[in-house]
Protein backbone atom coordinates (compact mmCIF):
# COMPACT_ATOMS: atom_id res chain seq x y z
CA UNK A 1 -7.87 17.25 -8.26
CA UNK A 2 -9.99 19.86 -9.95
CA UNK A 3 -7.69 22.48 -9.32
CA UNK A 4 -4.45 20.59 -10.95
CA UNK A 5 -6.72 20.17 -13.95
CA UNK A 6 -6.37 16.03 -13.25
CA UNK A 7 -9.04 15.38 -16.12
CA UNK A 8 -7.79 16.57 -18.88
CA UNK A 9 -4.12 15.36 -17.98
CA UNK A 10 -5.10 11.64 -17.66
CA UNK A 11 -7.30 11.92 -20.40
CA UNK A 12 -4.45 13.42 -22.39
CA UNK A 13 -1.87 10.52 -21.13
CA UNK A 14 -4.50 7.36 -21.64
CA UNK A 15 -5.42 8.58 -24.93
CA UNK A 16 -3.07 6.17 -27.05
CA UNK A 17 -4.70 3.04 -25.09
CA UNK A 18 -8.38 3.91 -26.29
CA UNK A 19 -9.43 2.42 -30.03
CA UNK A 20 -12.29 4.27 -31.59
CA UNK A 21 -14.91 2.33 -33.06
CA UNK A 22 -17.52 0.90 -32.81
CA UNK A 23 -18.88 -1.05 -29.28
CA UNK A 24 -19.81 -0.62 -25.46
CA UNK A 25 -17.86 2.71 -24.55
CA UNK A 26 -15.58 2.55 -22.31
CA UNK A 27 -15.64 5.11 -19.30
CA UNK A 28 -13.03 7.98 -18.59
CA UNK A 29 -10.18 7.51 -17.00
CA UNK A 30 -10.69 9.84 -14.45
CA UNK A 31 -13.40 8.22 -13.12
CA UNK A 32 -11.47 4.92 -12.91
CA UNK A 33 -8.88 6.76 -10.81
CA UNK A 34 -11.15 8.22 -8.15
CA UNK A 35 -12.77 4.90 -8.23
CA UNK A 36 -9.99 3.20 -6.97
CA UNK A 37 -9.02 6.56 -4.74
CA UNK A 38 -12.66 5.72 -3.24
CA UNK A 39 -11.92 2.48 -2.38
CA UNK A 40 -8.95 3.75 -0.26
CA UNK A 41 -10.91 6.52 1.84
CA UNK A 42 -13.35 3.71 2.62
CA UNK A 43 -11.48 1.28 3.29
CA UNK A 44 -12.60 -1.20 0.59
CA UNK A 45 -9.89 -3.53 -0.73
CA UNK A 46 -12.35 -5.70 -3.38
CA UNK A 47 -12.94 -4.03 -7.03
CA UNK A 48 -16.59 -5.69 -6.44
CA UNK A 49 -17.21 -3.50 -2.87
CA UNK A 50 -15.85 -0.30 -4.41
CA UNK A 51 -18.16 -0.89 -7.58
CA UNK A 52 -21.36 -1.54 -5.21
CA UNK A 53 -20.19 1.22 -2.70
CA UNK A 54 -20.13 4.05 -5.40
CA UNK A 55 -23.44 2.93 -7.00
CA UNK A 56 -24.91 2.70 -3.55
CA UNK A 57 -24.03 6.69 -2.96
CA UNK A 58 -24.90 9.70 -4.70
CA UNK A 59 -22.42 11.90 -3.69
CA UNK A 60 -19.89 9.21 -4.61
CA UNK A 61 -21.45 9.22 -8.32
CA UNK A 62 -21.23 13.11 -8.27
CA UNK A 63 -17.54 12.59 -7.15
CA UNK A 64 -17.31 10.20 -10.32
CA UNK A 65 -18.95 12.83 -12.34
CA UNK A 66 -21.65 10.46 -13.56
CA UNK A 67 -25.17 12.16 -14.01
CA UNK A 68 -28.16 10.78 -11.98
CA UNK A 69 -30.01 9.49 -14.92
CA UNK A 70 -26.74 6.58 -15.57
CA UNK A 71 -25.41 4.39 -13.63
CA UNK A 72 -21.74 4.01 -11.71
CA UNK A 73 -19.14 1.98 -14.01
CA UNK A 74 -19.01 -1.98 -12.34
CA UNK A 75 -16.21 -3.88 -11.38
CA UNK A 76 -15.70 -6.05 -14.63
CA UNK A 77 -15.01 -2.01 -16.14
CA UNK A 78 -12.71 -1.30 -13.55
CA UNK A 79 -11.03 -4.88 -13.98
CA UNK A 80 -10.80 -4.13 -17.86
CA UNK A 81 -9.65 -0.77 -17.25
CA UNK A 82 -6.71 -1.85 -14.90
CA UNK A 83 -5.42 -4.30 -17.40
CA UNK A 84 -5.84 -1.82 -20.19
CA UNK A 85 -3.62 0.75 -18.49
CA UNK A 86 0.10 0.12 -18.34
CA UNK A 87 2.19 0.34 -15.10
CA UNK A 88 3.60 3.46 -16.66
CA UNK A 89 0.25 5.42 -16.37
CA UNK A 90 -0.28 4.45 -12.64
CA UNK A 91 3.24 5.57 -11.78
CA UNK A 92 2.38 8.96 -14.12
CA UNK A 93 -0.26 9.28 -11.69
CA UNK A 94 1.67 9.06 -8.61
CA UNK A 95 4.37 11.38 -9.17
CA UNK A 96 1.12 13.47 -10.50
CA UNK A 97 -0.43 13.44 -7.13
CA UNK A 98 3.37 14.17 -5.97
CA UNK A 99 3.72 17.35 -8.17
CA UNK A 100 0.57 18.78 -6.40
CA UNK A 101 2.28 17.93 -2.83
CA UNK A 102 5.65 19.95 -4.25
CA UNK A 103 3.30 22.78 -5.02
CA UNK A 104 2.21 22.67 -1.31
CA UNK A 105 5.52 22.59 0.16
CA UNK A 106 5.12 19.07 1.74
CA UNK A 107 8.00 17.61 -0.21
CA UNK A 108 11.69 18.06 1.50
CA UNK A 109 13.00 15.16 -0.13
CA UNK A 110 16.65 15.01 2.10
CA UNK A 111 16.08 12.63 5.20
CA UNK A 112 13.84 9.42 4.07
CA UNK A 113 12.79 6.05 5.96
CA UNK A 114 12.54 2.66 4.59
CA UNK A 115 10.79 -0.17 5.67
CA UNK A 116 8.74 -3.06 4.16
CA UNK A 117 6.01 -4.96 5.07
CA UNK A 118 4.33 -8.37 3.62
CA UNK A 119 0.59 -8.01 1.58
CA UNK A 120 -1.35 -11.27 1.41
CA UNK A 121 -1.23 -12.77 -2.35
CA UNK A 122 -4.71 -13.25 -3.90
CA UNK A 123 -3.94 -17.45 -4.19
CA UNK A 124 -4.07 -20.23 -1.41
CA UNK A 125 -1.51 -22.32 -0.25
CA UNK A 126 -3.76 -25.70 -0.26
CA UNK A 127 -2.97 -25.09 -4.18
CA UNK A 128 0.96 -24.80 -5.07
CA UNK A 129 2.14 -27.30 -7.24
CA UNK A 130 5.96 -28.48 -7.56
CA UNK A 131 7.70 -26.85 -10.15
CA UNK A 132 9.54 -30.04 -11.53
CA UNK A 133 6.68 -32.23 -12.36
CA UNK A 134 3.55 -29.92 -11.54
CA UNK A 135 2.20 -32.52 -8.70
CA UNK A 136 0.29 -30.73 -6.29
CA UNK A 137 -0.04 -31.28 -2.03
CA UNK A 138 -2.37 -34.78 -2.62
CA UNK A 139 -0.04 -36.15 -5.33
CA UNK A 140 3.56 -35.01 -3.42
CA UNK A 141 2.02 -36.80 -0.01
CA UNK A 142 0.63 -39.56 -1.73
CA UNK A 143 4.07 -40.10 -3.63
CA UNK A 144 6.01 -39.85 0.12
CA UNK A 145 4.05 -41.91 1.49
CA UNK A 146 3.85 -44.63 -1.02
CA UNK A 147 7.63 -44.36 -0.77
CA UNK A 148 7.21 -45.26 3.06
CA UNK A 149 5.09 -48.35 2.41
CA UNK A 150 1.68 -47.12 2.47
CA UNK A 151 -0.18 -47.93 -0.79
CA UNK A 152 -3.01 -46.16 -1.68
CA UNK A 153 -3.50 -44.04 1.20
CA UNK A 154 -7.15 -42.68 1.94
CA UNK A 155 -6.96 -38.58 2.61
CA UNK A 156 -7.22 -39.54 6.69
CA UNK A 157 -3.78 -41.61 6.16
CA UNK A 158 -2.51 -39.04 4.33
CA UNK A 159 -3.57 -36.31 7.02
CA UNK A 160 -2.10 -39.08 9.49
CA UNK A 161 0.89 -39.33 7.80
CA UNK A 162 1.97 -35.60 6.99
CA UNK A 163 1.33 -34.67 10.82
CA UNK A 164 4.06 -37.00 11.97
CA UNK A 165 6.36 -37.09 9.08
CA UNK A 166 9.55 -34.88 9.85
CA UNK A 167 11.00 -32.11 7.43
CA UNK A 168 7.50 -30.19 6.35
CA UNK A 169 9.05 -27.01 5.07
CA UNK A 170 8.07 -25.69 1.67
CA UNK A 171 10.96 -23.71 -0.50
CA UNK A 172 9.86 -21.47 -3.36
CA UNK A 173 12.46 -23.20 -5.14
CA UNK A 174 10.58 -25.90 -5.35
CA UNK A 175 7.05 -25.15 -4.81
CA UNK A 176 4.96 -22.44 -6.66
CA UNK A 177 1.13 -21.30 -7.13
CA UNK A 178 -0.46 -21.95 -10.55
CA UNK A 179 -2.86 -18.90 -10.49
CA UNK A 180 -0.42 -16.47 -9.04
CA UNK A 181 3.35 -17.55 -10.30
CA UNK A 182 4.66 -14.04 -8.91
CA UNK A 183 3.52 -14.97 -5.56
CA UNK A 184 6.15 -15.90 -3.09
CA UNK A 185 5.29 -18.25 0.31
CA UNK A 186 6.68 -16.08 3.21
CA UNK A 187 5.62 -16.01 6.61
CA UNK A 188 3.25 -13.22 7.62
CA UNK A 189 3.32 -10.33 10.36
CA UNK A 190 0.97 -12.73 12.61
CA UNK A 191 3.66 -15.29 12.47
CA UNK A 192 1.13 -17.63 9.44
CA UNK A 193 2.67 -18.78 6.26
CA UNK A 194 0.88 -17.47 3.41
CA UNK A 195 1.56 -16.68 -0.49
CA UNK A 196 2.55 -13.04 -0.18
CA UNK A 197 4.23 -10.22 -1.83
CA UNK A 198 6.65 -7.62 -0.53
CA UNK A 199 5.95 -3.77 -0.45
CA UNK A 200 8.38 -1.18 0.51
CA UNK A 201 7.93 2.24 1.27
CA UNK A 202 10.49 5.14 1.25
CA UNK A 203 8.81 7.72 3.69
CA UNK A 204 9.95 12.10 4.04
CA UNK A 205 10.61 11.88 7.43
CA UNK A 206 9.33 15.43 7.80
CA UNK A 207 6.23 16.27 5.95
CA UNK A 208 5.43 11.56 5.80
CA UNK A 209 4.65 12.33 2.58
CA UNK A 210 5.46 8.67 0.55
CA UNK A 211 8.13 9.17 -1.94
CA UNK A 212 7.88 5.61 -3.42
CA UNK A 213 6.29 2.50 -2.94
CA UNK A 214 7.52 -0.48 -4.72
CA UNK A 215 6.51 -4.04 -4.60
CA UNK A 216 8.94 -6.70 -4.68
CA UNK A 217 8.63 -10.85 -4.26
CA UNK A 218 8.13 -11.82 -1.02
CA UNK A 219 11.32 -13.81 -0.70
CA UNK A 220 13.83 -10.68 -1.76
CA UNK A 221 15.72 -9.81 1.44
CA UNK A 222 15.17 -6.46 2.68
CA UNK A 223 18.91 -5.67 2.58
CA UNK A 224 18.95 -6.59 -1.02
CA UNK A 225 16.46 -3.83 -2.56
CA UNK A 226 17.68 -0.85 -0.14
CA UNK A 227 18.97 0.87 -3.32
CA UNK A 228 16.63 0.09 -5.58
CA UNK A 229 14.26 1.49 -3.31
CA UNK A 230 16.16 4.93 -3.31
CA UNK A 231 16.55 5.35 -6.74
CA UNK A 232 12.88 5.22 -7.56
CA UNK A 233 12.20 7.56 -5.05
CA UNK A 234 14.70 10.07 -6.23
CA UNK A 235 13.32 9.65 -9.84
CA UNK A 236 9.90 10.26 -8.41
CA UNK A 237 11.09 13.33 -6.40
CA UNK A 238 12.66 14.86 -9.97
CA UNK A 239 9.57 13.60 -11.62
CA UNK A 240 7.48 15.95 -9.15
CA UNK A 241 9.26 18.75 -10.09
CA UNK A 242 11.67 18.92 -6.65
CA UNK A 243 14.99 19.73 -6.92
CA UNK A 244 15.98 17.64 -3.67
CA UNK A 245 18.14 14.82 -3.16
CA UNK A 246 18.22 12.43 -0.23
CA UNK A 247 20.91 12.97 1.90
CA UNK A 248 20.28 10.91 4.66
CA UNK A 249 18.24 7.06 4.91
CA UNK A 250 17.27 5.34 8.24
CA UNK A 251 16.10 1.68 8.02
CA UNK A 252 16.07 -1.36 10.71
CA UNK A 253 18.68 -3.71 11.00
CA UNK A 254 16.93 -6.18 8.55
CA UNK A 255 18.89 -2.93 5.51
CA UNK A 256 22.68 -3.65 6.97
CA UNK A 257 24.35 -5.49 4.67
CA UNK A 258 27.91 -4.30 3.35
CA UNK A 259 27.05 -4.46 -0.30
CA UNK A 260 24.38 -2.61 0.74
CA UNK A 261 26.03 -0.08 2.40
CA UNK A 262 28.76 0.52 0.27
CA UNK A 263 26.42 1.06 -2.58
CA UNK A 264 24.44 3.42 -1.29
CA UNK A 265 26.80 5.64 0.45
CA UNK A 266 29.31 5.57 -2.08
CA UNK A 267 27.50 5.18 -5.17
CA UNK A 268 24.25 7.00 -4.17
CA UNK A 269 26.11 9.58 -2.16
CA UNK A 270 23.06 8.76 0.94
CA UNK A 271 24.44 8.64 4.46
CA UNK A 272 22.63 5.37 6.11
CA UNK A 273 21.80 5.30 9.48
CA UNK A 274 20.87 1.57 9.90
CA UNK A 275 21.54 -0.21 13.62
CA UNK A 276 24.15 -3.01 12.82
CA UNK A 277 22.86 -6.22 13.52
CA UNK A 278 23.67 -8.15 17.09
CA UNK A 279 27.15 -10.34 16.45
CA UNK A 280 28.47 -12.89 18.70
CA UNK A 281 31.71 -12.17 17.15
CA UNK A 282 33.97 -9.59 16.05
CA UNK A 283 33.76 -8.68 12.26
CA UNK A 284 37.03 -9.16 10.59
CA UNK A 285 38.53 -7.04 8.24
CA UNK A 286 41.91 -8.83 6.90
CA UNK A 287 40.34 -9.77 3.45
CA UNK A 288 37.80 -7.30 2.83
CA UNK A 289 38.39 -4.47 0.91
CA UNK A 290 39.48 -1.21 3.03
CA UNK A 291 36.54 0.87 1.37
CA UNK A 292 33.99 -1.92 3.34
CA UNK A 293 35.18 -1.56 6.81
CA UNK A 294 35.12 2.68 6.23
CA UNK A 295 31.49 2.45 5.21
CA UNK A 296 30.38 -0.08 8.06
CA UNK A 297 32.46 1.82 10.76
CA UNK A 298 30.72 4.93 9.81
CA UNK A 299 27.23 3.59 9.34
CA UNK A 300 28.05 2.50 12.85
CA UNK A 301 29.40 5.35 14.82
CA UNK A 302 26.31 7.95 12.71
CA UNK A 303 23.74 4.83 13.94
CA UNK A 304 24.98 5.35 17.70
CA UNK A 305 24.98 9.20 17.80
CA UNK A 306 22.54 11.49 18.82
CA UNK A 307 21.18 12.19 15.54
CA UNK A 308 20.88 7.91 14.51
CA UNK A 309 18.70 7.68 17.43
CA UNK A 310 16.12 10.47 16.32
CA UNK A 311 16.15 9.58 13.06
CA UNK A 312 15.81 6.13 14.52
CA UNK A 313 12.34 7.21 16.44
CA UNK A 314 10.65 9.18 13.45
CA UNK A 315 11.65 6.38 11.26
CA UNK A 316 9.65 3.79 13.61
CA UNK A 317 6.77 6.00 14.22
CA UNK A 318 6.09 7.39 10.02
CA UNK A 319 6.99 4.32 8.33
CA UNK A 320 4.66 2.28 10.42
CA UNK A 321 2.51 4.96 10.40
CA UNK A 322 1.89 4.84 6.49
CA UNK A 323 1.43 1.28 6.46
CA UNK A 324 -1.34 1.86 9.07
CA UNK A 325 -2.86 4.29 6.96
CA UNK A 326 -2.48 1.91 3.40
CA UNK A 327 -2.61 -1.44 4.20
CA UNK A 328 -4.84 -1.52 7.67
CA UNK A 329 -7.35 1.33 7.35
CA UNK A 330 -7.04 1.94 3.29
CA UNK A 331 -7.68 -1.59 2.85
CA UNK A 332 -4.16 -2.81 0.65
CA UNK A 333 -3.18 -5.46 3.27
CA UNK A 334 -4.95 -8.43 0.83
CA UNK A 335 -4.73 -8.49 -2.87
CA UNK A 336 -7.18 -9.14 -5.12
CA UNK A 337 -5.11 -8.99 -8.04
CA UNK A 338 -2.67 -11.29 -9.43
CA UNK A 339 0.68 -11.02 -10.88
CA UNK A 340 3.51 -8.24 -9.75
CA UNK A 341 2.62 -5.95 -12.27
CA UNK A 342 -0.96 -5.86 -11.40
CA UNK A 343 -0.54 -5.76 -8.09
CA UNK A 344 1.89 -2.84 -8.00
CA UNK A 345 -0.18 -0.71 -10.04
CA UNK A 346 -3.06 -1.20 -7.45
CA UNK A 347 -0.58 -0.75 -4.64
CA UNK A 348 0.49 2.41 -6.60
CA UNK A 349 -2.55 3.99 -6.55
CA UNK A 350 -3.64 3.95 -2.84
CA UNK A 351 -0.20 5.42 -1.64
CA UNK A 352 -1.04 7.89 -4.26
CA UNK A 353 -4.59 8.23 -2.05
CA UNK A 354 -2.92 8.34 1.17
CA UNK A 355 -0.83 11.17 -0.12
CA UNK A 356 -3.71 13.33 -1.47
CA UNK A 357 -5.06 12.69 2.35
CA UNK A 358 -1.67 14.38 3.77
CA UNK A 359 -2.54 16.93 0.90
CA UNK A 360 -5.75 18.06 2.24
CA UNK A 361 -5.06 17.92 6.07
CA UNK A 362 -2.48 20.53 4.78
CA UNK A 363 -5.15 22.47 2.96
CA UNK A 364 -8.23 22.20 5.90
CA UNK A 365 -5.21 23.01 8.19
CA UNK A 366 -6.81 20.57 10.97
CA UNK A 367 -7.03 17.34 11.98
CA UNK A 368 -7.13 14.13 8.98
CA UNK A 369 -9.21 13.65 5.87
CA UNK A 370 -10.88 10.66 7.78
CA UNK A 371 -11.22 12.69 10.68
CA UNK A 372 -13.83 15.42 8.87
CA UNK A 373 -16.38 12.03 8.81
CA UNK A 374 -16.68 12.04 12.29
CA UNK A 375 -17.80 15.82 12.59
CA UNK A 376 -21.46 15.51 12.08
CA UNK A 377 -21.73 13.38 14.70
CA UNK A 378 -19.47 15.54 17.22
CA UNK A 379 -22.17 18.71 15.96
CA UNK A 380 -24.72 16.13 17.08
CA UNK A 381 -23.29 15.73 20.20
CA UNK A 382 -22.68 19.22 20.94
CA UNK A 383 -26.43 20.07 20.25
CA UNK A 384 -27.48 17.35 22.84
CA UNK A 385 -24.79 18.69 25.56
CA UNK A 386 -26.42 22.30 24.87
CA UNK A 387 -30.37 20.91 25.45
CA UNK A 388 -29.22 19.04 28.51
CA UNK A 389 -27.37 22.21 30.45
CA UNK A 390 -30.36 24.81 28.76
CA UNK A 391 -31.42 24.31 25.68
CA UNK A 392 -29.81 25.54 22.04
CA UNK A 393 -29.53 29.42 20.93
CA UNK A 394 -32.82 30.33 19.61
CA UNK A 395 -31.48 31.54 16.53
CA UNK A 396 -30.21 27.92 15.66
CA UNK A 397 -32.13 24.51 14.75
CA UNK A 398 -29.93 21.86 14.07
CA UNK A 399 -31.30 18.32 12.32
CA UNK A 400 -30.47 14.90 11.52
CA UNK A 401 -30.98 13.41 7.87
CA UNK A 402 -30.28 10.02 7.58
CA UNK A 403 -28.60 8.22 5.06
CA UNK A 404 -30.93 5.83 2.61
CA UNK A 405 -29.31 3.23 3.13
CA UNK A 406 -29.71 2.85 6.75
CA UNK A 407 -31.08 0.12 8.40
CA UNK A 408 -30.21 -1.55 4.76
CA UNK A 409 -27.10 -3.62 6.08
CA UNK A 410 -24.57 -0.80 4.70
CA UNK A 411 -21.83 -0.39 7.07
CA UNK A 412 -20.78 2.17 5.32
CA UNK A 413 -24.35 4.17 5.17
CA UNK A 414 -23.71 6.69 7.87
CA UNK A 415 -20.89 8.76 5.64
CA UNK A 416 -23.65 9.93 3.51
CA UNK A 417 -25.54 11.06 6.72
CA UNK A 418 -26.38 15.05 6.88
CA UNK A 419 -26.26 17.02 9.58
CA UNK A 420 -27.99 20.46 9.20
CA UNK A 421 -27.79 23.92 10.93
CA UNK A 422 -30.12 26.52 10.10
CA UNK A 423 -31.14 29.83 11.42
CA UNK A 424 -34.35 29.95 12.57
């Protein structure tokens, strides 16, 4: 970040959303960046635990670029600082963190994945309310049931009641929640029902560098934001100074749909390669226009080939792959935000982090950023291996320096542990 001069370019961009004058400073907006970039390498998806984590470290304040004689920004600043900046300046910083992979040469930009996956919204479902007359669960049970006979039900009739009663599905037509409107109900990975929203990723299938990542309501059909999905990746890849277009898009069978299709092969000029959904009947043709069969025949026959199926495999394995790395590991799987916007522009931000992570295993030339953590303790190892079959060089001492915070609680504490070599 120090080498693309990242400082002085946010600062530059943010500028016009500071006010001069007089009051509590606000902090740079470089430091609210890596804040949120340190929340992704450790794995902390609260602003609260990436607020106490970086006042808990030194070398995370030194990171931040905040002397030792102040103290780290705390989450209400990073909460104020979020809403401050506009969804423009997070995507800025995306395609900035993309610029600095085009520099490296990890951006081909012709074959891409898609696939989606379901983030948990920050709102419960005990609260929805009905959109028509605002009742919520109580009041819509206790209205059912009075309709049944039952008046004044106590909350163990009720209980009683909505186990046995028939027809318990919720629509988001109907139903919504009042602290997160933007939420959708959808039903989870783990098969649970939860308020959720939808992210999608569009993946370079050869350097799994993430070309965009969008969020979408939970309820929007995967087949219906294909394209959209596309052309915000190809915007990003001009934006990051590539002169590439994608050529060729793999998805799962959840993408075919013929509008689909035909808009993105035709329109976006991008070959699909998307498995066609099992049929227990023949399509038929006889009132469809001839331009619809051409494009699903062809999606077809590329799916089946020899070159569908590989692009079939790297589209399983780096698709899933960066949703291991963002959602699992970096912490993005739960939202503590509400709204779309606000949630995108968080979401935003730690593919941005993942990418930088690519961007250094490039420039170490070994192994994963998250990897390099576990090296101490390998050199540890290695030194106890040596005094078991003989004993260490003479010329080397190696020893252990343990974190402060050990033995405090902090289960992060051992990433600040040292491990020293020193000729003797």
């Amino acid at each position: 970040m120090a080498e693309a001069k990242f400082d002085g370019w946010i600062e530059d961009h943010c500028r016009k959303f500071y006010v001069p004058g007089p009051g509590r400073p606000s902090i740079p907006p470089g430091v609210y960046f890596r804040m949120i970039l340190v929340g992704y390498f450790e794995g902390i998806a609260s602003q609260r635990g990436i607020a106490w984590r970086c006042s808990d470290s030194r070398s995370l304040a030194d990171f931040l670029g905040v002397p030792a004689n102040k103290a780290t920004p705390d989450h209400s600043t990073i909460s104020r600082t979020h809403r401050r900046l506009p969804e423009s300046v997070h995507a800025e910083m995306f395609t900035f963190v993309l610029g600095i992979a085009q520099r490296k040469g990890l951006i081909s930009g012709k074959t891409v994945g898609v696939d989606s996956t379901t983030l948990e919204a920050n709102a419960a479902m005990k609260s929805i309310v009905r959109k028509d007359n605002g009742d919520d669960w109580k009041e819509y049970l206790t209205r059912l049931a009075k309709e049944e006979g039952i008046e004044n039900p106590t909350d163990e009739e009720l209980r009683r009641f909505d186990k046995n009663r028939e027809d318990k599905k919720v629509s988001n037509k109907d139903w919504q929640s009042p602290t997160d409107p933007d939420s959708r109900i959808a039903r989870m990975k783990d098969g649970t029902t939860h308020l959720a929203y939808k992210a999608e990723h569009v993946v370079d299938l050869e350097t799994e560098i993430i070309l965009a990542a969008t969020i979408y309501p939970a309820n929007r059909a995967d087949s219906d934001t294909l394209a959209e999905s596309l052309v915000e990746a190809q915007r990003n890849i001009m934006a990051a100074g590539s002169d590439a277009n994608i050529q060729k898009a793999a998805a799962d069978k959840g993408y075919h749909a013929t509008k689909q299709l035909v808009t993105v092969n035709r329109a976006l000029e991008v070959r699909t390669y998307i498995p066609e959904p099992d049929r227990t009947k023949p399509r038929r043709w006889k009132d469809k226009p001839a331009v619809d069969r051409e494009v699903v025949e062809g999606n077809r026959r590329r799916s089946k080939g020899t070159c569908g199926k590989k692009l079939q495999r790297l589209r399983s394995e780096r698709t899933e792959r960066s949703f291991a790395h963002v959602c699992e590991t970096g912490g993005a799987r739960r939202c503590w935000l509400h709204g779309q916007e606000q949630v995108g522009k968080r979401y935003l931000l730690q593919v941005a982090a993942r990418n930088l992570g690519l961007i250094l295993r490039k420039l170490f030339g070994v192994g994963t950023a998250r990897s390099l953590q576990g090296q101490a303790a390998l050199l540890w190892l290695l030194q106890i291996a040596l005094k078991v079959i003989g004993g260490l060089p003479k010329r080397w001492r190696c020893s252990y320096r343990p974190s402060p915070c050990e033995g405090l609680g902090s289960r992060m504490g051992h990433r600040d542990s040292l491990l020293h070599a020193e000729i003797v």
